[in-house]
N, C-alpha and C. Protein backbone atom coordinates (compact mmCIF):
# COMPACT_ATOMS: atom_id res chain seq x y z
N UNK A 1 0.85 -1.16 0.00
CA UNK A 1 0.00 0.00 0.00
C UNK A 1 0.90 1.23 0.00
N UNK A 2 0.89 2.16 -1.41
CA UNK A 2 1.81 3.12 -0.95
C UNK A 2 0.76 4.27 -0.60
N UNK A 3 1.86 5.11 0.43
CA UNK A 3 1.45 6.62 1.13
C UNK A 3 1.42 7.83 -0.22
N UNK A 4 0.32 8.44 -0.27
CA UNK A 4 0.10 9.80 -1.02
C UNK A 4 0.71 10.74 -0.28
N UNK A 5 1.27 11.03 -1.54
CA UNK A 5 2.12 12.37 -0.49
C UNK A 5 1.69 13.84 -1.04
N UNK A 6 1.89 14.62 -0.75
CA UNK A 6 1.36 16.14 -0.53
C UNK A 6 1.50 16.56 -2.53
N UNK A 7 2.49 15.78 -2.89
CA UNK A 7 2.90 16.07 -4.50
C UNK A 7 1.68 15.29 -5.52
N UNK A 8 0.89 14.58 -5.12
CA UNK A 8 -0.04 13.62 -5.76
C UNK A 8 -0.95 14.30 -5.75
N UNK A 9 -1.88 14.24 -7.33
CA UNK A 9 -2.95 14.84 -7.42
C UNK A 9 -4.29 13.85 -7.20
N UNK A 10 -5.34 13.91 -7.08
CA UNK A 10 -6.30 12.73 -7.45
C UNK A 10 -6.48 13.05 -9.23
N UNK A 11 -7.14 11.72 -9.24
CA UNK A 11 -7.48 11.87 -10.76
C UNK A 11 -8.84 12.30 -11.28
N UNK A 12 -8.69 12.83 -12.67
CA UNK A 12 -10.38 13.81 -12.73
C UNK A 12 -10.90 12.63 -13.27
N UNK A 13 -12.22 12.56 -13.20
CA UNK A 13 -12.88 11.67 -13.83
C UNK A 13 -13.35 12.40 -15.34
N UNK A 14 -12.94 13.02 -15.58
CA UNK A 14 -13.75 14.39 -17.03
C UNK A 14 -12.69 13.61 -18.23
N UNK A 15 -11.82 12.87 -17.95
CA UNK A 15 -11.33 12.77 -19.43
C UNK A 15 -10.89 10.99 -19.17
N UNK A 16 -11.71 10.43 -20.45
CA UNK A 16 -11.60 8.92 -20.55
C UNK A 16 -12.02 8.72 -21.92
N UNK A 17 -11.79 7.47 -22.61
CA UNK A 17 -11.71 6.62 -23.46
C UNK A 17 -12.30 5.41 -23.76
N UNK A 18 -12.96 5.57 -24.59
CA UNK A 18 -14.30 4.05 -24.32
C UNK A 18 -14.26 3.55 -26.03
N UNK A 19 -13.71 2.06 -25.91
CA UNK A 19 -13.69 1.17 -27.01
C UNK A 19 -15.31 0.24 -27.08
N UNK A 20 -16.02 -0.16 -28.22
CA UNK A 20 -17.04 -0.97 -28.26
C UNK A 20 -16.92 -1.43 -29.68
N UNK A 21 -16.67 -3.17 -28.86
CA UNK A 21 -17.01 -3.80 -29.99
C UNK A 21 -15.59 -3.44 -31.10
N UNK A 22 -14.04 -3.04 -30.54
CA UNK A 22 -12.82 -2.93 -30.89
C UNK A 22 -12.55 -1.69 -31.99
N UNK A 23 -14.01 -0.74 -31.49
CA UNK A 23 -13.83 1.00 -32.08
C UNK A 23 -14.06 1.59 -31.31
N UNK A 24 -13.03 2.31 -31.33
CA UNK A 24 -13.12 3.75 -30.51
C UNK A 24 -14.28 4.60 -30.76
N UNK A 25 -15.08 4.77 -29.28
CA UNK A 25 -16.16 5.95 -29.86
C UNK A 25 -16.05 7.43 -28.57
N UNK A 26 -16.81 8.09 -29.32
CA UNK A 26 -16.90 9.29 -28.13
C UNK A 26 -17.75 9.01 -27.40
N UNK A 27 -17.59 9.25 -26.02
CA UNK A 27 -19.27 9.49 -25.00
C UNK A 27 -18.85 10.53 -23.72
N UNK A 28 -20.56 11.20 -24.00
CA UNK A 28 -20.44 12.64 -22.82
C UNK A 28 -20.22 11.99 -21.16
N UNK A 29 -20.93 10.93 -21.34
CA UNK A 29 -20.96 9.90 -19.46
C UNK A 29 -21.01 8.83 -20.49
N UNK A 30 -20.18 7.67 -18.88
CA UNK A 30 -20.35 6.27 -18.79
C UNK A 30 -20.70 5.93 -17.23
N UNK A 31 -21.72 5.20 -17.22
CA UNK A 31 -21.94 4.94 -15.72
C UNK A 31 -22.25 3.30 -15.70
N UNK A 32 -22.30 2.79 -14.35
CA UNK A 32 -22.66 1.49 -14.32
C UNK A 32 -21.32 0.77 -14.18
N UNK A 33 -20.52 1.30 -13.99
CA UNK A 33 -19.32 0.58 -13.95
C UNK A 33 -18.96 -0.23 -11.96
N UNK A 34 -19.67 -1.16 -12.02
CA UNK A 34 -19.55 -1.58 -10.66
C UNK A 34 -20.64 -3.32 -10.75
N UNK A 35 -19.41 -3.63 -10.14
CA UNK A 35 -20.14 -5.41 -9.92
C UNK A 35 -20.20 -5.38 -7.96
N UNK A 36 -20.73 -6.54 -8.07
CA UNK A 36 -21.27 -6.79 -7.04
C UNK A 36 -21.35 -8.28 -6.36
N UNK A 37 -20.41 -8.32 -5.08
CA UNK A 37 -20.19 -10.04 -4.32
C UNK A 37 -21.58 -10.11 -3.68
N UNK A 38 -22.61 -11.45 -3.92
CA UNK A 38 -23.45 -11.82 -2.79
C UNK A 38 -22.95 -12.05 -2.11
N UNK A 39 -23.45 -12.30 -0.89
CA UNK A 39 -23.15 -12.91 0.01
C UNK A 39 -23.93 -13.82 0.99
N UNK A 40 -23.76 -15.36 1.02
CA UNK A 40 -24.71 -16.60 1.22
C UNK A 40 -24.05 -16.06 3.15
N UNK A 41 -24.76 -16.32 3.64
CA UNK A 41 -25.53 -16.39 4.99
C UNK A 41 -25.86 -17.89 5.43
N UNK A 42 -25.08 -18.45 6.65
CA UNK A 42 -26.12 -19.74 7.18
C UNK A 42 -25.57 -19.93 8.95
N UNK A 43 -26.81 -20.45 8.89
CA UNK A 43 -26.27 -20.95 10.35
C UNK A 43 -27.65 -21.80 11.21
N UNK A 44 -26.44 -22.87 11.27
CA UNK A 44 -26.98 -24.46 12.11
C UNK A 44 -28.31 -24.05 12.81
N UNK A 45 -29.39 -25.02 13.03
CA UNK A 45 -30.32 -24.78 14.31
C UNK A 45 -30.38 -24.68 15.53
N UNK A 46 -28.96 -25.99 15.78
CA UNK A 46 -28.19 -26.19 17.19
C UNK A 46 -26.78 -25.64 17.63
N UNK A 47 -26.65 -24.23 16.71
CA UNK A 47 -25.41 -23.97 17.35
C UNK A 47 -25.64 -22.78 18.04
N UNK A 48 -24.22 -23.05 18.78
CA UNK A 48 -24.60 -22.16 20.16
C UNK A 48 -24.05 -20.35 20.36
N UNK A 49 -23.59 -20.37 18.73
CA UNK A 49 -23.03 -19.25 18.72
C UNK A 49 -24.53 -18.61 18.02
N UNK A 50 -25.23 -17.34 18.20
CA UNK A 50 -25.66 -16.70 17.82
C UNK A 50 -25.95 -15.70 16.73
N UNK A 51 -25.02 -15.78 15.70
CA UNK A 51 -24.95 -15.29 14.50
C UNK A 51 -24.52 -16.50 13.20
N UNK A 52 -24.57 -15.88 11.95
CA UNK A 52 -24.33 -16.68 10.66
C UNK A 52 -22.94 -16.30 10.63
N UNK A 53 -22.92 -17.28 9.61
CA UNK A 53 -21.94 -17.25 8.79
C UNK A 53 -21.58 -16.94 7.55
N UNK A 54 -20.73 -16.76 7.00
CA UNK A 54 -20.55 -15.73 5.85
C UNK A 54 -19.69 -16.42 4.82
N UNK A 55 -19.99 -16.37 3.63
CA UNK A 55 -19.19 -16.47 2.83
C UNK A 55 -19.70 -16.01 1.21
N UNK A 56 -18.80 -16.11 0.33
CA UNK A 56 -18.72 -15.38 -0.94
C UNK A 56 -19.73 -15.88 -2.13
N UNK A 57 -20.67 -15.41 -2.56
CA UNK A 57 -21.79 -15.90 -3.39
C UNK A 57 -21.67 -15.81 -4.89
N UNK A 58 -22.47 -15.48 -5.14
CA UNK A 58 -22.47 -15.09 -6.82
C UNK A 58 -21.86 -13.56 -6.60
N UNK A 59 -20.94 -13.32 -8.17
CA UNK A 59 -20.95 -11.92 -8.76
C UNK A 59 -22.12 -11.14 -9.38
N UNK A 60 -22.58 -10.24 -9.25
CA UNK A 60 -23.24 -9.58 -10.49
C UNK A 60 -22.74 -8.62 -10.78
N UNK A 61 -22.84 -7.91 -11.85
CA UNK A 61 -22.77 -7.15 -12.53
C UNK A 61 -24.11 -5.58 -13.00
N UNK A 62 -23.85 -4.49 -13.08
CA UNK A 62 -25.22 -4.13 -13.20
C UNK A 62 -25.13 -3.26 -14.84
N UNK A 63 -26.20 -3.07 -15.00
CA UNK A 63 -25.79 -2.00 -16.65
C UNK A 63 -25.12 -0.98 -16.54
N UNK A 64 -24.26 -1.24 -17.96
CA UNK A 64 -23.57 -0.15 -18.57
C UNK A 64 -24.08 1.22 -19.42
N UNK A 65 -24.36 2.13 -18.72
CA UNK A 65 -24.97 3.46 -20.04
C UNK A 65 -24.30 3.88 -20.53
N UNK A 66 -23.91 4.39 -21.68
CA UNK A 66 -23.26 5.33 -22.55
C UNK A 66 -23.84 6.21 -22.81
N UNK A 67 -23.52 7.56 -22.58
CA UNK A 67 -24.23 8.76 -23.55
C UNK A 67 -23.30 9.36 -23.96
N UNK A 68 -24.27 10.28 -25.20
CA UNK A 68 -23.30 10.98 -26.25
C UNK A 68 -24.35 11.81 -27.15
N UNK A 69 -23.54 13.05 -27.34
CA UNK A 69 -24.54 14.02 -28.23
C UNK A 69 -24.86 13.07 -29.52
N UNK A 70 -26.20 13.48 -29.64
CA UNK A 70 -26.68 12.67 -31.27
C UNK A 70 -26.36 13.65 -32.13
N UNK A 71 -25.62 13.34 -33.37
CA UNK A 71 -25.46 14.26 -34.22
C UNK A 71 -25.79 13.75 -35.42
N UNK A 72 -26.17 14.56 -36.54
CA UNK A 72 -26.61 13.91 -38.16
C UNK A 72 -25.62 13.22 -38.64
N UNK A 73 -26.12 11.94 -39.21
CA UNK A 73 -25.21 11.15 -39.94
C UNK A 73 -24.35 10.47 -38.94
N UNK A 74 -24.53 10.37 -37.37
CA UNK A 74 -23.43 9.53 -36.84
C UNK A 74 -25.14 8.47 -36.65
N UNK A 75 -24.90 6.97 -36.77
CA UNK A 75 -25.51 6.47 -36.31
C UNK A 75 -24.54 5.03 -35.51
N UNK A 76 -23.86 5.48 -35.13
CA UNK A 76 -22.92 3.87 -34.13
C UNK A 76 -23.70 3.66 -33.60
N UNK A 77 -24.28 3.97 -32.65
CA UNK A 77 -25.15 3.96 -31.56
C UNK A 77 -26.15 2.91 -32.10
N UNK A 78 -26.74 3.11 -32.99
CA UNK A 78 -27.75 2.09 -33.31
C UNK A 78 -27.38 1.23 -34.57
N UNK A 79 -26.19 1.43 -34.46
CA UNK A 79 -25.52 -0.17 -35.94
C UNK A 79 -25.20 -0.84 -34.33
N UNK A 80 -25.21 -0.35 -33.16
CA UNK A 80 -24.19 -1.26 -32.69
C UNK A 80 -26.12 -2.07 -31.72
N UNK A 81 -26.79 -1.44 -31.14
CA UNK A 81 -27.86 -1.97 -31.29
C UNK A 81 -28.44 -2.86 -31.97
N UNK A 82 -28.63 -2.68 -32.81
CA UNK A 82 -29.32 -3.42 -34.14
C UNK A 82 -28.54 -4.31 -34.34
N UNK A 83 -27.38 -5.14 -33.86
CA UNK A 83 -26.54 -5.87 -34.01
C UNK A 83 -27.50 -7.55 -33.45
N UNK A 84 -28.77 -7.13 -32.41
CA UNK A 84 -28.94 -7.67 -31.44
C UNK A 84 -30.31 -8.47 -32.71
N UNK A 85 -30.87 -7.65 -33.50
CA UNK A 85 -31.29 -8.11 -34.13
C UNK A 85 -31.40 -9.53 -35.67
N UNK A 86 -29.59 -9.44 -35.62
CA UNK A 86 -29.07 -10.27 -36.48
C UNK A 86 -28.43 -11.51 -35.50
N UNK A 87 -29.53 -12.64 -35.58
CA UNK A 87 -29.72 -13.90 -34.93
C UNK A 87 -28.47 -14.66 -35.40
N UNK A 88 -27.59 -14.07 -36.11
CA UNK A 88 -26.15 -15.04 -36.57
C UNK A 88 -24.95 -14.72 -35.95
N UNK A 89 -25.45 -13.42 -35.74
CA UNK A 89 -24.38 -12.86 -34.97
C UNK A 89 -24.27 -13.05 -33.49
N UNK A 90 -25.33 -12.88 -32.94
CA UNK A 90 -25.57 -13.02 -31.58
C UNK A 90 -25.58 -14.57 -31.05
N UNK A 91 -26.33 -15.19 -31.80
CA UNK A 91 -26.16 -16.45 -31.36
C UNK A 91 -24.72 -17.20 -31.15
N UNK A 92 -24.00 -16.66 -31.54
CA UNK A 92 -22.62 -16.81 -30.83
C UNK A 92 -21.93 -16.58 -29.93
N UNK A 93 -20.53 -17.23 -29.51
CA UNK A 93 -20.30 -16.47 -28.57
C UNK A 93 -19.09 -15.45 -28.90
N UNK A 94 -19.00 -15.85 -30.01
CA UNK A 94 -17.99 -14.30 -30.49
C UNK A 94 -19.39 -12.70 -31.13
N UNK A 95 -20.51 -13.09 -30.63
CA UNK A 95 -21.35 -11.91 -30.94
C UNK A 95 -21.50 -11.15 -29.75
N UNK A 96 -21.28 -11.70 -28.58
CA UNK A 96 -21.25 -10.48 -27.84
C UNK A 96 -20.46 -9.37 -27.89
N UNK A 97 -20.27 -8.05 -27.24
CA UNK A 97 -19.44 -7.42 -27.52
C UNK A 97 -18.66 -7.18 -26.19
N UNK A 98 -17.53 -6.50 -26.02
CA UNK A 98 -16.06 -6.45 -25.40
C UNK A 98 -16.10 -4.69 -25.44
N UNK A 99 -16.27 -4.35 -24.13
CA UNK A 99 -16.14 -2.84 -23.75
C UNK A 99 -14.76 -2.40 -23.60
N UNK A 100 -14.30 -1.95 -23.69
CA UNK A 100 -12.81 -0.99 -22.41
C UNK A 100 -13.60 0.51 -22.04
N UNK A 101 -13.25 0.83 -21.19
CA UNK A 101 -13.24 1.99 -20.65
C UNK A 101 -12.37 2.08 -19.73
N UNK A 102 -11.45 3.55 -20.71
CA UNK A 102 -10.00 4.16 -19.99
C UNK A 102 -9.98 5.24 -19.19
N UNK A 103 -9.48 5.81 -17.91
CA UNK A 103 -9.75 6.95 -17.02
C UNK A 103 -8.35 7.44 -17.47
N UNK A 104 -8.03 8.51 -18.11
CA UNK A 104 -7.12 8.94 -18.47
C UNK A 104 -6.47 10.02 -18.00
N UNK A 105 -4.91 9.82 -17.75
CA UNK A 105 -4.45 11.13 -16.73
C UNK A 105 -3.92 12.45 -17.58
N UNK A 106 -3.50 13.36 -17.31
CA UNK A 106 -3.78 15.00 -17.83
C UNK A 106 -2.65 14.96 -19.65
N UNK A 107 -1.77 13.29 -19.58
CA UNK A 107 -1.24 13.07 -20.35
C UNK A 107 -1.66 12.28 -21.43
N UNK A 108 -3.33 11.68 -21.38
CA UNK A 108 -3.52 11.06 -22.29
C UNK A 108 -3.39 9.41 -21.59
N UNK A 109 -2.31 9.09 -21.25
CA UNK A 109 -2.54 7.81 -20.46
C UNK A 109 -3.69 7.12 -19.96
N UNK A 110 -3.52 5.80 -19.78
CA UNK A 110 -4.52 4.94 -19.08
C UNK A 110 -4.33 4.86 -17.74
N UNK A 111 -4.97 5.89 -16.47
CA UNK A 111 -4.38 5.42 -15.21
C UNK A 111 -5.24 4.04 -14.49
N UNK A 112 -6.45 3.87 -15.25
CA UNK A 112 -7.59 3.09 -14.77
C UNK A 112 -8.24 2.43 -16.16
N UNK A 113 -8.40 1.10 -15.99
CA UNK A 113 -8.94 0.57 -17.06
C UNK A 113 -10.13 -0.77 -16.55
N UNK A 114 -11.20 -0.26 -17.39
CA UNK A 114 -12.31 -1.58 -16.95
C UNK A 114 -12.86 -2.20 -18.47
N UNK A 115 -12.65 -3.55 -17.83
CA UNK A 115 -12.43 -4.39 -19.49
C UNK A 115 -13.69 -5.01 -19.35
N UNK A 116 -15.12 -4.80 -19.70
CA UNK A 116 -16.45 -5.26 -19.87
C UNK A 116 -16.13 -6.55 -20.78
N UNK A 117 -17.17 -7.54 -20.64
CA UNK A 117 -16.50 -8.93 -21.52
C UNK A 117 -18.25 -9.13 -22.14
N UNK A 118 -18.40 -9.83 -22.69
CA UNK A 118 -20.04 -10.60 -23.08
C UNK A 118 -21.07 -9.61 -22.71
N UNK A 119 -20.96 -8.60 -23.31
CA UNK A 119 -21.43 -6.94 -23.15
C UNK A 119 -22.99 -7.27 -24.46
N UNK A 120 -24.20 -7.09 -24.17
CA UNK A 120 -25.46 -7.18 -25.08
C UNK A 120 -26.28 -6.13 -24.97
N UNK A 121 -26.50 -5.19 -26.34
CA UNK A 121 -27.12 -4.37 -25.89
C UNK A 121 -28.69 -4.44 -25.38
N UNK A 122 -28.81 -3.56 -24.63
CA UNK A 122 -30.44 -4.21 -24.47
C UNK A 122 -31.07 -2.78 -24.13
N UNK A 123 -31.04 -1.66 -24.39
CA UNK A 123 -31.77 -0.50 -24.78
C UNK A 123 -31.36 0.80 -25.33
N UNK A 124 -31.78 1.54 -26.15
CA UNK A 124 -31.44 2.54 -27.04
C UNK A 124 -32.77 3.81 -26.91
N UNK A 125 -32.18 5.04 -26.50
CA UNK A 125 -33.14 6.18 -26.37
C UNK A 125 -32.33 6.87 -26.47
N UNK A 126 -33.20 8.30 -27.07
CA UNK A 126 -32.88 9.48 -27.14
C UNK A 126 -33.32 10.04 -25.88
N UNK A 127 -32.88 11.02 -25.06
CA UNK A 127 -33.30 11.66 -23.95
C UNK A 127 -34.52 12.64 -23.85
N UNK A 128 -35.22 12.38 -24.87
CA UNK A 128 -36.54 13.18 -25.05
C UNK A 128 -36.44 14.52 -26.06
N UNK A 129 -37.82 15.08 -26.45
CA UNK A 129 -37.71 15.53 -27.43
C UNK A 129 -38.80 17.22 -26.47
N UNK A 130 -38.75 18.38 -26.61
CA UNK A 130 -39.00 18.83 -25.69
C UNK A 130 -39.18 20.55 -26.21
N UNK A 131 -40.37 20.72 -26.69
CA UNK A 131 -40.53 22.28 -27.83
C UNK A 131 -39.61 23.31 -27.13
N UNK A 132 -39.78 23.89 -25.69
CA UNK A 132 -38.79 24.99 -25.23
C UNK A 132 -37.52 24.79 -24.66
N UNK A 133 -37.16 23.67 -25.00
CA UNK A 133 -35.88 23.45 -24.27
C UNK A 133 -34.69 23.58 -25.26
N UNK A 134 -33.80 24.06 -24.39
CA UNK A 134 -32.61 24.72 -25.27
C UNK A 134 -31.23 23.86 -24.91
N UNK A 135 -31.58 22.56 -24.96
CA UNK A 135 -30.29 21.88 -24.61
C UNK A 135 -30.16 20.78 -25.68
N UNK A 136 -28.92 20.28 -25.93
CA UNK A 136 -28.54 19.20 -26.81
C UNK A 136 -29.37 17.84 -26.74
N UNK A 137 -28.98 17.04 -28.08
CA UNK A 137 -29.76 15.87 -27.81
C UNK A 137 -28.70 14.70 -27.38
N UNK A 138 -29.23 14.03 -26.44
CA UNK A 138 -28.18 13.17 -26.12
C UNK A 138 -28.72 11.55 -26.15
N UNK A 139 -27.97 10.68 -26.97
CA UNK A 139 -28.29 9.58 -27.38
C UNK A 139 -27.89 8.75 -25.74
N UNK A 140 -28.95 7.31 -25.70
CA UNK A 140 -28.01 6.85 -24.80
C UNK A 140 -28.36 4.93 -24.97
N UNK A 141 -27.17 4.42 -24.86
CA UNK A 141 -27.03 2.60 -25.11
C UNK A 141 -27.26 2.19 -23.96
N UNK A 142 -27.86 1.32 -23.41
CA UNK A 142 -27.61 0.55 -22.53
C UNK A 142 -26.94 -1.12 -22.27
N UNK A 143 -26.42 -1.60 -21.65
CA UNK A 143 -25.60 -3.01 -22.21
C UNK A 143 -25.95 -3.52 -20.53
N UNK A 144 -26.53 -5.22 -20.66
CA UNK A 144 -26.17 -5.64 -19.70
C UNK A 144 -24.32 -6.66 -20.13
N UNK A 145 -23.93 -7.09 -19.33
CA UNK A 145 -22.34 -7.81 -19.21
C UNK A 145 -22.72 -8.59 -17.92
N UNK A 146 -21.79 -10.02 -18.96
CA UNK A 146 -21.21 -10.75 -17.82
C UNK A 146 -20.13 -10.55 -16.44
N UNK A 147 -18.92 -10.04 -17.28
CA UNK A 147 -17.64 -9.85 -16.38
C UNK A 147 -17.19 -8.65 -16.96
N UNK A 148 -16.20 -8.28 -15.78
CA UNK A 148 -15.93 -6.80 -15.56
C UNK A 148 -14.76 -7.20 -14.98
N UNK A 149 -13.33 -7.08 -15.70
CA UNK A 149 -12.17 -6.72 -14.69
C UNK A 149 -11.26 -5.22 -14.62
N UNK A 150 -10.88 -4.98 -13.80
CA UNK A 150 -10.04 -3.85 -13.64
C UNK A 150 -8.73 -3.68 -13.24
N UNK A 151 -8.19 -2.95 -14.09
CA UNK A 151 -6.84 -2.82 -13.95
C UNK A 151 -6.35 -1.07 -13.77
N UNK A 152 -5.19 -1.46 -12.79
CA UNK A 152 -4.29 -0.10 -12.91
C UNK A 152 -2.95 -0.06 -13.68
């Protein structure tokens, strides 16, 4: 465990790098990045200690969002959707898709990396459509995933 010392900055979360499906794309947020240990619980009828016991259960995993301004003529967002629709592709197991997402330090570097594995999309919206509102449109993917590892 090393000590932070007074010269160490933390890292911003405002600048990162997100691969799908082995292309680089842009996105304004990524969230969902977090799995999750059950944890199985038991304990005897006749024992005399008063609490359970503990140990390590299933992983889960929860969804991945992507957003990103919609702009004319970009449609990734929904080639990569619509992927889910072509039963040749998916029915494989090279049809799922393979995330990265990079947390990148003030140099461009990878200081943080989370490698999504058997990634399926499973919803696509625009953030609404809205007569007086004066803000951008922002597309957004959703993916459930199997596994999630992380590296520094």
């Amino acid at each position: 465990m090393s000590h932070l010392g007074p010269d160490q900055w933390v890292i911003s979360q405002f600048y990162f790098r997100v691969t799908v499906d082995g292309n680089q794309l842009s996105f304004q947020e990524v969230s969902g990045l977090e799995t999750t240990n059950e944890v199985i619980e038991y304990r005897h009828g006749d024992s005399e200690e008063f609490i359970t016991t503990k140990r390590l259960g299933m992983t889960k995993t929860s969804e991945l969002t992507l957003k990103k301004g919609a702009f004319a003529d970009d449609d990734n967002l929904m080639e990569l959707f619509n992927k889910v629709y072509d039963k040749e592709y998916m029915s494989t197991t090279d049809g799922r898709m393979d995330i990265m997402v990079e947390l990148l330090d003030e140099t461009g570097e990878a200081v943080m990396v989370w490698n999504i594995h058997n990634a399926i999309p499973t919803k696509l919206s625009l953030g609404g459509l809205k007569s007086d509102a004066n803000e951008a449109a922002v597309e957004e993917l959703t993916f459930v995933y199997e596994k999630m590892i992380v590296s520094l």
